[in-house]
N, C-alpha and C. Protein backbone atom coordinates (compact mmCIF):
# COMPACT_ATOMS: atom_id res chain seq x y z
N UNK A 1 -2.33 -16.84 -7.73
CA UNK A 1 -2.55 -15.62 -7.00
C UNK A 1 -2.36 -14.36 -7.85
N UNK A 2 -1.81 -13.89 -8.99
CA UNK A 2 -2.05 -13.07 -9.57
C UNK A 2 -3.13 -12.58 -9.97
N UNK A 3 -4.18 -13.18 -9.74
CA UNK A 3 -5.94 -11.91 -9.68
C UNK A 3 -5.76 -11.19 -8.33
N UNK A 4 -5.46 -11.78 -7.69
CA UNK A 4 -5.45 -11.10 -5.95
C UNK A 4 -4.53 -10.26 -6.03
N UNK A 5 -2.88 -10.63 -6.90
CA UNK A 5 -1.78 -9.04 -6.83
C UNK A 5 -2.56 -8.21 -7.04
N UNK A 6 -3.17 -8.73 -8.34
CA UNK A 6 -3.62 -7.13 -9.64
C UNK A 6 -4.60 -6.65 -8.37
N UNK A 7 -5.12 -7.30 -8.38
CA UNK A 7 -6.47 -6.74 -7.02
C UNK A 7 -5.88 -5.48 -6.30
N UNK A 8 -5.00 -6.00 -5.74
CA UNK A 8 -4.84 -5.68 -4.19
C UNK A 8 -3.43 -4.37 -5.06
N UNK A 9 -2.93 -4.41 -5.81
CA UNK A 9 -2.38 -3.28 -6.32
C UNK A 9 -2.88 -2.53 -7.25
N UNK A 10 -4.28 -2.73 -6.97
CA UNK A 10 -5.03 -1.57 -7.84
C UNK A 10 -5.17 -0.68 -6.63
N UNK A 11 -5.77 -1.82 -5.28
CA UNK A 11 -6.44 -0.90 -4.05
C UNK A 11 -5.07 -0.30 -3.22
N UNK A 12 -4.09 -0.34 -3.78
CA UNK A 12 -2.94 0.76 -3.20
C UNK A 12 -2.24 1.51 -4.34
N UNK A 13 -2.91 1.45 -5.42
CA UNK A 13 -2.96 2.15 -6.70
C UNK A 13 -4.02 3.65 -5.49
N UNK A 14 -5.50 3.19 -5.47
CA UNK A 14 -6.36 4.02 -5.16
C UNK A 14 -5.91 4.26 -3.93
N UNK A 15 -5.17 3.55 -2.57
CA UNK A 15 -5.18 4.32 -1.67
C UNK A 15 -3.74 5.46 -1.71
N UNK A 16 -2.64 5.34 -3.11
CA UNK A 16 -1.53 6.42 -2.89
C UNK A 16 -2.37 7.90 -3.91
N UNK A 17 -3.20 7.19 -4.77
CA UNK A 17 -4.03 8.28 -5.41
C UNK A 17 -4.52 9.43 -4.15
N UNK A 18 -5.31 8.82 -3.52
CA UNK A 18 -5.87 9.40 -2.22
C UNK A 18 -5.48 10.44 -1.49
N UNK A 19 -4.10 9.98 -1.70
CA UNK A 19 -3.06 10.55 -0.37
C UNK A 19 -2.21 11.79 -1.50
N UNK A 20 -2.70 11.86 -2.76
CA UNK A 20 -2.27 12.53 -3.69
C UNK A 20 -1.03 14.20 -2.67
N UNK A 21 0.13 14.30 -3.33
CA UNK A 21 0.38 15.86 -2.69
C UNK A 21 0.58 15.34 -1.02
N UNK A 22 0.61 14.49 -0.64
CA UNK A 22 1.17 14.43 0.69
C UNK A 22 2.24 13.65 0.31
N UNK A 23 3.48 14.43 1.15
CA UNK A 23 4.81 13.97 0.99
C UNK A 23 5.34 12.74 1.55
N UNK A 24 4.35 12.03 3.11
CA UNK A 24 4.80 11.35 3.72
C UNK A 24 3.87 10.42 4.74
N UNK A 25 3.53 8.92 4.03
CA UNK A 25 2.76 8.53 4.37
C UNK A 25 3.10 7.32 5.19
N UNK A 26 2.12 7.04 6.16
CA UNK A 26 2.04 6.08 7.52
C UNK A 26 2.20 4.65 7.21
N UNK A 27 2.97 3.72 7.35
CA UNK A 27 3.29 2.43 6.91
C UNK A 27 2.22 1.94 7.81
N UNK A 28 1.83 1.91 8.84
CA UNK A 28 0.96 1.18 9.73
C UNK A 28 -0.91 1.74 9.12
N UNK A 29 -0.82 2.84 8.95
CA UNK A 29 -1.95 2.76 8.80
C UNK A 29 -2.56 2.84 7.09
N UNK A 30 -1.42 2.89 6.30
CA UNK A 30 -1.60 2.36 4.52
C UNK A 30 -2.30 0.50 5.18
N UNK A 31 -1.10 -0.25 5.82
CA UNK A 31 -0.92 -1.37 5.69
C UNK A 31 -2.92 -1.74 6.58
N UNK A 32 -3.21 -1.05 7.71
CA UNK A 32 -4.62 -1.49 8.31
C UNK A 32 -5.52 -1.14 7.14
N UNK A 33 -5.30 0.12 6.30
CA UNK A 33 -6.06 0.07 5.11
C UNK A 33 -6.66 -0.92 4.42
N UNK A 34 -5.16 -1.00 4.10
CA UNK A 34 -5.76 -2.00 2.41
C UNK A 34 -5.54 -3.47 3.70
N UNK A 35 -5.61 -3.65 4.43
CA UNK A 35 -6.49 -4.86 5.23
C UNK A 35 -7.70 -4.93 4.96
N UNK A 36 -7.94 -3.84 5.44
CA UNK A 36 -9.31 -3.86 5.45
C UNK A 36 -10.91 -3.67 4.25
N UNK A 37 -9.61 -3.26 3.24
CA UNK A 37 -10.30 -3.08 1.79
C UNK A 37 -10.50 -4.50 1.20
N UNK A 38 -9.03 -4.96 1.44
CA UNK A 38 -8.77 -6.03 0.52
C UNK A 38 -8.98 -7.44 1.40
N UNK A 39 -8.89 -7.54 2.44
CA UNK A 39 -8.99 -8.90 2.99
C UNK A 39 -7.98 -9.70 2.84
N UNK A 40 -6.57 -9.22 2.23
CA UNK A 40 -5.48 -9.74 2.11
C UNK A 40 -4.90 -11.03 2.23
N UNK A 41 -4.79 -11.76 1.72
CA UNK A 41 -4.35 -13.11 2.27
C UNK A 41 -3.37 -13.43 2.59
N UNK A 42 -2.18 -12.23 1.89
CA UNK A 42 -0.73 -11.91 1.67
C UNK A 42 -0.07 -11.95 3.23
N UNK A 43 1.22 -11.97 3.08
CA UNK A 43 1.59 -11.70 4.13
C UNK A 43 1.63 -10.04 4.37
N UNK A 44 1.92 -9.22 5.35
CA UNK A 44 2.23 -7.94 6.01
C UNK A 44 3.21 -7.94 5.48
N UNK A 45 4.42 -8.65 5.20
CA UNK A 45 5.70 -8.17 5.05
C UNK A 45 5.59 -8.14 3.32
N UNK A 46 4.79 -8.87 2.49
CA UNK A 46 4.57 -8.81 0.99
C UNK A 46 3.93 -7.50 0.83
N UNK A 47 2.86 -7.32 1.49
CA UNK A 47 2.02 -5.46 1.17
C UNK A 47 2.92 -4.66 2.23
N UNK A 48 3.55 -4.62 2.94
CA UNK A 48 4.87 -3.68 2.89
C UNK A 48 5.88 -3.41 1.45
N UNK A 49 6.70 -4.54 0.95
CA UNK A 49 6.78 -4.38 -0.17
C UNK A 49 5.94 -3.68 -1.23
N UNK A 50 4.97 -3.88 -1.08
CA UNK A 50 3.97 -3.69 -2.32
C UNK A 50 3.97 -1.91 -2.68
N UNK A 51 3.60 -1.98 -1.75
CA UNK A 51 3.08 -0.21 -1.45
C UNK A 51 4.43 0.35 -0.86
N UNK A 52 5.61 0.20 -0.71
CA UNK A 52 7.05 0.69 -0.65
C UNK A 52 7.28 0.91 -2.26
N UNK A 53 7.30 0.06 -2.95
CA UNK A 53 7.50 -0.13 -4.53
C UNK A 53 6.61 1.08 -4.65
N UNK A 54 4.87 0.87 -4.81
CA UNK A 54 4.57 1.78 -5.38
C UNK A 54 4.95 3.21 -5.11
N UNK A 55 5.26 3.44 -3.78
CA UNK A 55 5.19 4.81 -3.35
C UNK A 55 6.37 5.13 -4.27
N UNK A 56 7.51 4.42 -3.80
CA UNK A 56 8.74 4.78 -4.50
C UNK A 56 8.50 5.35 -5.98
N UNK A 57 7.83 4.51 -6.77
CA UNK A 57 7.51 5.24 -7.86
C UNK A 57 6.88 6.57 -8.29
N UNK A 58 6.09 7.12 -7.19
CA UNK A 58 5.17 8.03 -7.30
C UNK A 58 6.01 9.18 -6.18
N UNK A 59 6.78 8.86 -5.91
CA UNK A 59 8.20 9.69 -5.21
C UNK A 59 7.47 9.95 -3.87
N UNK A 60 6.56 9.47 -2.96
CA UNK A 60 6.19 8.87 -1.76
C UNK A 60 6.98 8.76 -1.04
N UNK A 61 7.44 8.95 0.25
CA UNK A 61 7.85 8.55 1.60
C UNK A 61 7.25 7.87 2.38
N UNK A 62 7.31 6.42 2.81
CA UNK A 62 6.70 5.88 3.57
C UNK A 62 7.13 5.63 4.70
N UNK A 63 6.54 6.08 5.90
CA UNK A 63 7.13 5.72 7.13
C UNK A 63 7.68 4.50 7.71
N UNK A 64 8.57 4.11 8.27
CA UNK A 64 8.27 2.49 9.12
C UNK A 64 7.96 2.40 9.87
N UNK A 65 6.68 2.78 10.45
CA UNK A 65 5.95 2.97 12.12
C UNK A 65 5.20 1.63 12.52
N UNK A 66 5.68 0.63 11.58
CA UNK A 66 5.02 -0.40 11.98
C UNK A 66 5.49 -0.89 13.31
């Protein structure tokens, strides 16, 4: 499964790019996103992780409105 990480953390690479300058972004609707980009095979609770990590890095706030 590492073609599918790199994959699928490129496409929340491009969807925190996106969201560039916004301080505080929607856990429910990042997560229907990259569903719907990626076709995910992952679990919900792995691309929660995923895109928590990245945001964290990019100093992101992510909601838990799931």
């Amino acid at each position: 499964m590492p073609d599918q990480n790199a994959l699928i953390r490129a496409a929340i690479g491009r969807l925190l790019s996106e969201k560039t300058g916004v301080a505080v972004i929607s856990m429910r609707e990042s997560i229907t996103e990259l569903l719907a980009v990626t076709g995910a095979a992952l679990t919900i609770e792995t691309l929660q992780d995923m895109l928590l990590e990245m945001a964290e890095v990019r100093g992101m706030t992510v909601v838990l409105d799931v």
